[in-house]
PDB file of N, CA and C in Angstrom:
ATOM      1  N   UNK A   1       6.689   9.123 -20.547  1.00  0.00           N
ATOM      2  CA  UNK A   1       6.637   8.381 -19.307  1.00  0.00           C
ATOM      3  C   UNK A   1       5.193   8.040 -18.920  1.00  0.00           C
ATOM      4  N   UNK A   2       4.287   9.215 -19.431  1.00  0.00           N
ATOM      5  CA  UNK A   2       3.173   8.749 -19.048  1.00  0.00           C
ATOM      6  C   UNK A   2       2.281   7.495 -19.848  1.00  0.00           C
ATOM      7  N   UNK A   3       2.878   8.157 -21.239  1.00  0.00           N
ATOM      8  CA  UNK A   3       2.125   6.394 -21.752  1.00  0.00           C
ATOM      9  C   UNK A   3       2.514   4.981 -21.320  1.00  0.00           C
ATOM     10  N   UNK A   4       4.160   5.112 -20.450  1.00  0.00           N
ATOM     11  CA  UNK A   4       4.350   3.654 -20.565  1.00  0.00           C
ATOM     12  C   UNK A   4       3.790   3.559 -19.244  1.00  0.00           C
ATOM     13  N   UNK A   5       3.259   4.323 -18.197  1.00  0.00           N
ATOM     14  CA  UNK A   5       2.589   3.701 -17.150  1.00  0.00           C
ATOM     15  C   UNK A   5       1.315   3.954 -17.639  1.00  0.00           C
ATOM     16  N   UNK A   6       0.653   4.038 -18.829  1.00  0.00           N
ATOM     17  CA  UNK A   6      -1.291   3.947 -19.111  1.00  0.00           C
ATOM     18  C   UNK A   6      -0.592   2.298 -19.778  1.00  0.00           C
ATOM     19  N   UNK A   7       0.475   2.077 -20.391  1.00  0.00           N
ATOM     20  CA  UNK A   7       0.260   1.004 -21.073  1.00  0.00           C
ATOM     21  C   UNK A   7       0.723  -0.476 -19.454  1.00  0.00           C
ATOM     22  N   UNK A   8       1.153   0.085 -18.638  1.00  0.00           N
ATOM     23  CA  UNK A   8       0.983  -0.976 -17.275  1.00  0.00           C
ATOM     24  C   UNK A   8      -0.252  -0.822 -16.815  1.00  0.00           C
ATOM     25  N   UNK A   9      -0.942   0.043 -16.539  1.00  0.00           N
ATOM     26  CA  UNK A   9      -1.909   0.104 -15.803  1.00  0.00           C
ATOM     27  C   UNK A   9      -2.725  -0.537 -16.864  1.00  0.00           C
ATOM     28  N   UNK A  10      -2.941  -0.654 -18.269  1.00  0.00           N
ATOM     29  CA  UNK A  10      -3.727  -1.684 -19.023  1.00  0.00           C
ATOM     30  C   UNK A  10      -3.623  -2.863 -18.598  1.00  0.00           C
ATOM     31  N   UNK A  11      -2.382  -3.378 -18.714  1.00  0.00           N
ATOM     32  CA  UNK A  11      -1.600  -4.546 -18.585  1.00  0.00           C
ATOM     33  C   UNK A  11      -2.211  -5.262 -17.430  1.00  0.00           C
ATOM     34  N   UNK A  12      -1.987  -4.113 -16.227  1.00  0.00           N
ATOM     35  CA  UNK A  12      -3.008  -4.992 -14.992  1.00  0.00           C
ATOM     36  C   UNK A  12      -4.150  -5.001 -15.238  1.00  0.00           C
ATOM     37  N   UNK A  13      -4.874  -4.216 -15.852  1.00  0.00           N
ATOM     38  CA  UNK A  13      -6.275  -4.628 -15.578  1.00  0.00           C
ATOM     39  C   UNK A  13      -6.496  -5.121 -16.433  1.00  0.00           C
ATOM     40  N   UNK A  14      -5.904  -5.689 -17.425  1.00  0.00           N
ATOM     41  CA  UNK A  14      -6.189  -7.028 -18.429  1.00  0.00           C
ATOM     42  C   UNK A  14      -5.811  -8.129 -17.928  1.00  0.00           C
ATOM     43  N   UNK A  15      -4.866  -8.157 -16.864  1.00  0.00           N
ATOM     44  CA  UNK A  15      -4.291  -9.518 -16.238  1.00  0.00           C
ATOM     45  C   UNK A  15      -5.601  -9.877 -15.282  1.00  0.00           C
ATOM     46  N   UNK A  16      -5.944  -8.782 -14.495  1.00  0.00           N
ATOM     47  CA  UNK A  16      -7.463  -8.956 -13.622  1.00  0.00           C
ATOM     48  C   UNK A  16      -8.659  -9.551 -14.256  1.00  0.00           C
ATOM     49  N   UNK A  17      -8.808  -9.113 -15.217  1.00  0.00           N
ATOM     50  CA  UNK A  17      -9.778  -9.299 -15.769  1.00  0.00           C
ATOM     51  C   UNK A  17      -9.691 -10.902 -16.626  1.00  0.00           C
ATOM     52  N   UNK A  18      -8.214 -11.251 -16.710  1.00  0.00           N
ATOM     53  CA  UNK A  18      -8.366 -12.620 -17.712  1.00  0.00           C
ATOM     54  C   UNK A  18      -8.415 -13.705 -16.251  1.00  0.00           C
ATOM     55  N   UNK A  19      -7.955 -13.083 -15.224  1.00  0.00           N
ATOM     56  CA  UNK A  19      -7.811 -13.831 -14.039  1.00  0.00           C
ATOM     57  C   UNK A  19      -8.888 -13.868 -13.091  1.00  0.00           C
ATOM     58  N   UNK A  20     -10.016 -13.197 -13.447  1.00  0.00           N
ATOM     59  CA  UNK A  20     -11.175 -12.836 -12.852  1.00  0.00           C
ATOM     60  C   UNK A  20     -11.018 -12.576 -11.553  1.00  0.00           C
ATOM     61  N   UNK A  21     -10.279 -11.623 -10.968  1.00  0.00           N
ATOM     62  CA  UNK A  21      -9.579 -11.779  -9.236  1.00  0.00           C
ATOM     63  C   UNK A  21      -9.791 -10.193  -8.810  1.00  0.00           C
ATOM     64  N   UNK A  22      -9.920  -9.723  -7.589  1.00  0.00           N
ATOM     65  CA  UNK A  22     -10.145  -8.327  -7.361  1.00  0.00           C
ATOM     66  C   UNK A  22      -8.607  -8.120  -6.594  1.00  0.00           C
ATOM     67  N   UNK A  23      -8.425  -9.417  -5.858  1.00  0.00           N
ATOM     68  CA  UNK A  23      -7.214  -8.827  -4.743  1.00  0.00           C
ATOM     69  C   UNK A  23      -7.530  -8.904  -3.776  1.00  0.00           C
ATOM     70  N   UNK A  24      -9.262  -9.214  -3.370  1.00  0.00           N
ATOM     71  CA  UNK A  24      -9.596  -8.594  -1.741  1.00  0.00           C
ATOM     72  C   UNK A  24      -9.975  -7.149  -1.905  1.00  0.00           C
ATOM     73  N   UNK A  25     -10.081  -6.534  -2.360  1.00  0.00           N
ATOM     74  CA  UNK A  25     -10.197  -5.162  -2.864  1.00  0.00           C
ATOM     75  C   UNK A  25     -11.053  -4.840  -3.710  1.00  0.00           C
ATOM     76  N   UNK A  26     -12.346  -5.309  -4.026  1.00  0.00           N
ATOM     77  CA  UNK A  26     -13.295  -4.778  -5.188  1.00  0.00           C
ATOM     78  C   UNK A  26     -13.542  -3.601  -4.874  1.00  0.00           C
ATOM     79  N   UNK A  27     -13.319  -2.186  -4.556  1.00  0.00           N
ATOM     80  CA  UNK A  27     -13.736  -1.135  -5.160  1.00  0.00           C
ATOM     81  C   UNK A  27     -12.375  -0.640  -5.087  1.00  0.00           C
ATOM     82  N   UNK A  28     -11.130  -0.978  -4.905  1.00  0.00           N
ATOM     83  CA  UNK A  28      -9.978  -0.106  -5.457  1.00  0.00           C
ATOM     84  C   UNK A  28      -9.522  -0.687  -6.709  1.00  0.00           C
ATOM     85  N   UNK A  29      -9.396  -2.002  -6.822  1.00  0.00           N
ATOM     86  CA  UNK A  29      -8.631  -3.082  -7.857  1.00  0.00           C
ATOM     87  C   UNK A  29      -9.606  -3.455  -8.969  1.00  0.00           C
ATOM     88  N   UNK A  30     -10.263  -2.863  -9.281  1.00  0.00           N
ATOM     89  CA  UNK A  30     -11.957  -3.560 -10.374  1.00  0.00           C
ATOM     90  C   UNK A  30     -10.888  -2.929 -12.069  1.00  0.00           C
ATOM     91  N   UNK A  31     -11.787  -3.844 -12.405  1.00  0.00           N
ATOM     92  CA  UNK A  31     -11.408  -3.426 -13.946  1.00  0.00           C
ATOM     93  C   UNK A  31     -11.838  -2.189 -14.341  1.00  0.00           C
ATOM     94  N   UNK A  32     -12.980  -1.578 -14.335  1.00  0.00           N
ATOM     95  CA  UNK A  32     -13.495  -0.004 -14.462  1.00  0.00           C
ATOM     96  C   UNK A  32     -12.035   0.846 -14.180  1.00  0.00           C
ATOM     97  N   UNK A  33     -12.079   0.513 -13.540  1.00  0.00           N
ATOM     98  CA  UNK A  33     -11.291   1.891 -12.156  1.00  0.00           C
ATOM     99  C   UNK A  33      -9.943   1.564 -12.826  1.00  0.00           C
ATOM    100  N   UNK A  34      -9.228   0.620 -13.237  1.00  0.00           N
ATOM    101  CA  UNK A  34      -8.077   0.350 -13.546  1.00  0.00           C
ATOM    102  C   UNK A  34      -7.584   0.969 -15.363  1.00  0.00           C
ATOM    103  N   UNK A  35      -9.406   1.241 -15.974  1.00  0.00           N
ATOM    104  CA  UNK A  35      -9.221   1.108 -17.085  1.00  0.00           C
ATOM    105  C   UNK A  35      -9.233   3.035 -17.342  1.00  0.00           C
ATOM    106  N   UNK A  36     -10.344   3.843 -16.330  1.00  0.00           N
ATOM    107  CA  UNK A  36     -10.099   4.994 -15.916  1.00  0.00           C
ATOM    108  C   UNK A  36      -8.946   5.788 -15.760  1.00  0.00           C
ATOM    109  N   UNK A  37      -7.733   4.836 -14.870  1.00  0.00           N
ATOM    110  CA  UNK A  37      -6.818   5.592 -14.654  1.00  0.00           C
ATOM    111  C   UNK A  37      -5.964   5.289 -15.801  1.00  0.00           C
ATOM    112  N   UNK A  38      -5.780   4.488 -16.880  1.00  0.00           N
ATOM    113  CA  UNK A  38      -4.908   4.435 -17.891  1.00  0.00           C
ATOM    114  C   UNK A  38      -5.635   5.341 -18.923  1.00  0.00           C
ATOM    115  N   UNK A  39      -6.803   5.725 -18.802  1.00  0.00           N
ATOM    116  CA  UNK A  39      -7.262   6.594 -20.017  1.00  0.00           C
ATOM    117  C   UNK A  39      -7.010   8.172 -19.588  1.00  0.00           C
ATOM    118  N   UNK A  40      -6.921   8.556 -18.140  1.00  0.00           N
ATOM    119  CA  UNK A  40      -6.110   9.407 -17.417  1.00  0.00           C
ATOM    120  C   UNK A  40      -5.069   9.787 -18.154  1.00  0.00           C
ATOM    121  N   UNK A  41      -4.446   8.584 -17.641  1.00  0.00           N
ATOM    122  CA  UNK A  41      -2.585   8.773 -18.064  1.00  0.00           C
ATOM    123  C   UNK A  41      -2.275   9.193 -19.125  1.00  0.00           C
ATOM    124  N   UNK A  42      -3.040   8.355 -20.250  1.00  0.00           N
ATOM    125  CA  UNK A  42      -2.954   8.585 -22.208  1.00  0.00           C
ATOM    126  C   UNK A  42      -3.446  10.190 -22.022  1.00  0.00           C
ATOM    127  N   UNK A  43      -4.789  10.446 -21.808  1.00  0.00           N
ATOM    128  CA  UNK A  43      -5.305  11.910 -22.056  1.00  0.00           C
ATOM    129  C   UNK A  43      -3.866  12.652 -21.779  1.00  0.00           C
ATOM    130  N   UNK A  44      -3.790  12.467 -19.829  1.00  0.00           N
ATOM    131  CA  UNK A  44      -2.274  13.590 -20.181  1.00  0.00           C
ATOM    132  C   UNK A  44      -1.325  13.593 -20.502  1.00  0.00           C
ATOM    133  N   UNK A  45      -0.843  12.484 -21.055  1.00  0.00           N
ATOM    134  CA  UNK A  45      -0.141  12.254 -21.917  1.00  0.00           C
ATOM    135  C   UNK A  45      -0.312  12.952 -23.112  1.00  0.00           C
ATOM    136  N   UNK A  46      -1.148  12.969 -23.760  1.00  0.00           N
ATOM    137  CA  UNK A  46      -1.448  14.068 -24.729  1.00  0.00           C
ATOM    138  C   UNK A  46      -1.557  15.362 -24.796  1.00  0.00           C
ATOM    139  N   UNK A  47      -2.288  15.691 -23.914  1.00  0.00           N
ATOM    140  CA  UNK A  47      -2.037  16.897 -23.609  1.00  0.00           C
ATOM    141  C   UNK A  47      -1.139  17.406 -23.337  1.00  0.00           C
ATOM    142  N   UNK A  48      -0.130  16.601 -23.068  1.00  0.00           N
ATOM    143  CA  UNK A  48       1.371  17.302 -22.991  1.00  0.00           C
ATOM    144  C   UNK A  48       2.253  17.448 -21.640  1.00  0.00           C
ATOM    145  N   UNK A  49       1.524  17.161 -20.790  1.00  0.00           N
ATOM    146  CA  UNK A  49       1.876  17.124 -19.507  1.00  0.00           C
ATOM    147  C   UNK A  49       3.044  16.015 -19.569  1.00  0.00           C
ATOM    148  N   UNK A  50       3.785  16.431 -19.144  1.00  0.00           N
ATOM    149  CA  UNK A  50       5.360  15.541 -18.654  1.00  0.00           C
ATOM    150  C   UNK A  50       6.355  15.554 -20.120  1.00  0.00           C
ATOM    151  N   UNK A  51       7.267  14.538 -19.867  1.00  0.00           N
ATOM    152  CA  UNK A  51       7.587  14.331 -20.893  1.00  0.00           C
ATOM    153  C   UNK A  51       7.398  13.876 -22.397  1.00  0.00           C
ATOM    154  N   UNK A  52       7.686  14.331 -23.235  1.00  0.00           N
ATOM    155  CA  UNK A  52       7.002  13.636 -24.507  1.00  0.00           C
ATOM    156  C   UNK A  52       8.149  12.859 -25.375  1.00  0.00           C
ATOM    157  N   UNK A  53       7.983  12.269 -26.188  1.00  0.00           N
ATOM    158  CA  UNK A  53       8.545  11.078 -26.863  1.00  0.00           C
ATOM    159  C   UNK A  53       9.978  12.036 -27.332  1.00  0.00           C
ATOM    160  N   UNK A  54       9.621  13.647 -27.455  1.00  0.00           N
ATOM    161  CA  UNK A  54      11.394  14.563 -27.792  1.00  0.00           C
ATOM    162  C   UNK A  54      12.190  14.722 -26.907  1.00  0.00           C
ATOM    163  N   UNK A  55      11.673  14.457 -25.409  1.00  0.00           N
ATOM    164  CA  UNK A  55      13.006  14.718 -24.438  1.00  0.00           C
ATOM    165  C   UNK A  55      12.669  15.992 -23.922  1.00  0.00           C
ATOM    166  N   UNK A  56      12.046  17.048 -24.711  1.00  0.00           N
ATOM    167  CA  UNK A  56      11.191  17.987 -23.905  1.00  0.00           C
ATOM    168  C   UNK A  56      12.638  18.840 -24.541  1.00  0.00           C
ATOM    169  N   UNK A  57      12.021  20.202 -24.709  1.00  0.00           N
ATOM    170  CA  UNK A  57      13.248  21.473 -24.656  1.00  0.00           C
ATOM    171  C   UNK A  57      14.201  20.799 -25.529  1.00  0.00           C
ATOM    172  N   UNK A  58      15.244  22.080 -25.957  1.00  0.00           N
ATOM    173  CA  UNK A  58      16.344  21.436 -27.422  1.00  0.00           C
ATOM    174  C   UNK A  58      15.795  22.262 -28.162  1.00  0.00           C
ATOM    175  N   UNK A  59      16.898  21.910 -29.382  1.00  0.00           N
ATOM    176  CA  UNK A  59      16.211  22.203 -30.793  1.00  0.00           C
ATOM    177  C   UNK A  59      15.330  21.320 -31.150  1.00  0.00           C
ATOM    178  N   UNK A  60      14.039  21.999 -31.852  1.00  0.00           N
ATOM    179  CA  UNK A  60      12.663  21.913 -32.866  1.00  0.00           C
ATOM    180  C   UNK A  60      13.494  20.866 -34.246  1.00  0.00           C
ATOM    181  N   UNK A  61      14.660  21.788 -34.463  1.00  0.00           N
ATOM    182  CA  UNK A  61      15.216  21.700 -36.071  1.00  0.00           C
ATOM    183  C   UNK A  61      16.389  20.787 -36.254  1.00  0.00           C
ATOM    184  N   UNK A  62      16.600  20.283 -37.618  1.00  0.00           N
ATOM    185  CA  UNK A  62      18.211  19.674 -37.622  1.00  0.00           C
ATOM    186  C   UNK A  62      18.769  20.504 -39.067  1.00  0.00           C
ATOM    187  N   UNK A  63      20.244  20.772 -38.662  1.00  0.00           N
ATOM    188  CA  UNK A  63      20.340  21.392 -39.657  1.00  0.00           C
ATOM    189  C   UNK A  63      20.834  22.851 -39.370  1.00  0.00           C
ATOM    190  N   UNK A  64      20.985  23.451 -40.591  1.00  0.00           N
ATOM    191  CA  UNK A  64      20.969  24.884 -40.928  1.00  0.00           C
ATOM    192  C   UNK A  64      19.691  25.939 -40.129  1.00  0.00           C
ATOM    193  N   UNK A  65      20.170  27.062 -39.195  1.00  0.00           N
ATOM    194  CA  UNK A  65      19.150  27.927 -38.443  1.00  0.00           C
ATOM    195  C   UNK A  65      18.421  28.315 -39.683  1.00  0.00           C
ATOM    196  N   UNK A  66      17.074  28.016 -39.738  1.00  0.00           N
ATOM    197  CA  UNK A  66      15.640  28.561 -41.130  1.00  0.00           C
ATOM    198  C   UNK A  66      16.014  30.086 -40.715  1.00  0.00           C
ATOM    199  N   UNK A  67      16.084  31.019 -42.127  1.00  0.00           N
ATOM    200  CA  UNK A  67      16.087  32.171 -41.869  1.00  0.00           C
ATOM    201  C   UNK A  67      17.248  32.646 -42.082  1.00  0.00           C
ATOM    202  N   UNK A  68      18.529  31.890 -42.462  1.00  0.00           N
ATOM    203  CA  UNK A  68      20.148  32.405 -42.478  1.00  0.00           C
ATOM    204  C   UNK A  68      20.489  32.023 -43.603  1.00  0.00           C
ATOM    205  N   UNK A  69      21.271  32.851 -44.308  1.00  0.00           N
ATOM    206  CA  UNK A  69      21.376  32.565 -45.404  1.00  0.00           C
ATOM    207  C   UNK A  69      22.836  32.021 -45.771  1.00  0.00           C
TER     208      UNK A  69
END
């Protein structure tokens, strides 16, 4: 979940930036600041925070329990 909001929050601040526009807002809406919080999102995204691409919890394995014979 968290990458697909670092990959919106790109999205806007690539739309800003091809549109050269702040909003009325140059120090909340700037390209910096927009590009900050999507590298945010990815980091915790990696780190593991929230959900991850498995659904979180479950089985690791498919198959036969490793270890049973």
């Amino acid at each position: 979940m968290l990458a697909i909001l670092a990959a919106i929050v790109f999205g806007f601040a690539l739309l800003l930036d091809l549109m050269d526009t702040n909003f009325g807002a140059p120090d909340l809406f700037n390209w910096n600041t927009l590009v900050l919080v999507g590298l945010l999102l990815l980091a915790l995204y990696l780190a593991g925070v929230g959900r991850g691409p498995g659904g979180g919890g479950g089985r690791w394995y498919r198959g036969r329990r490793p270890g049973r014979g």
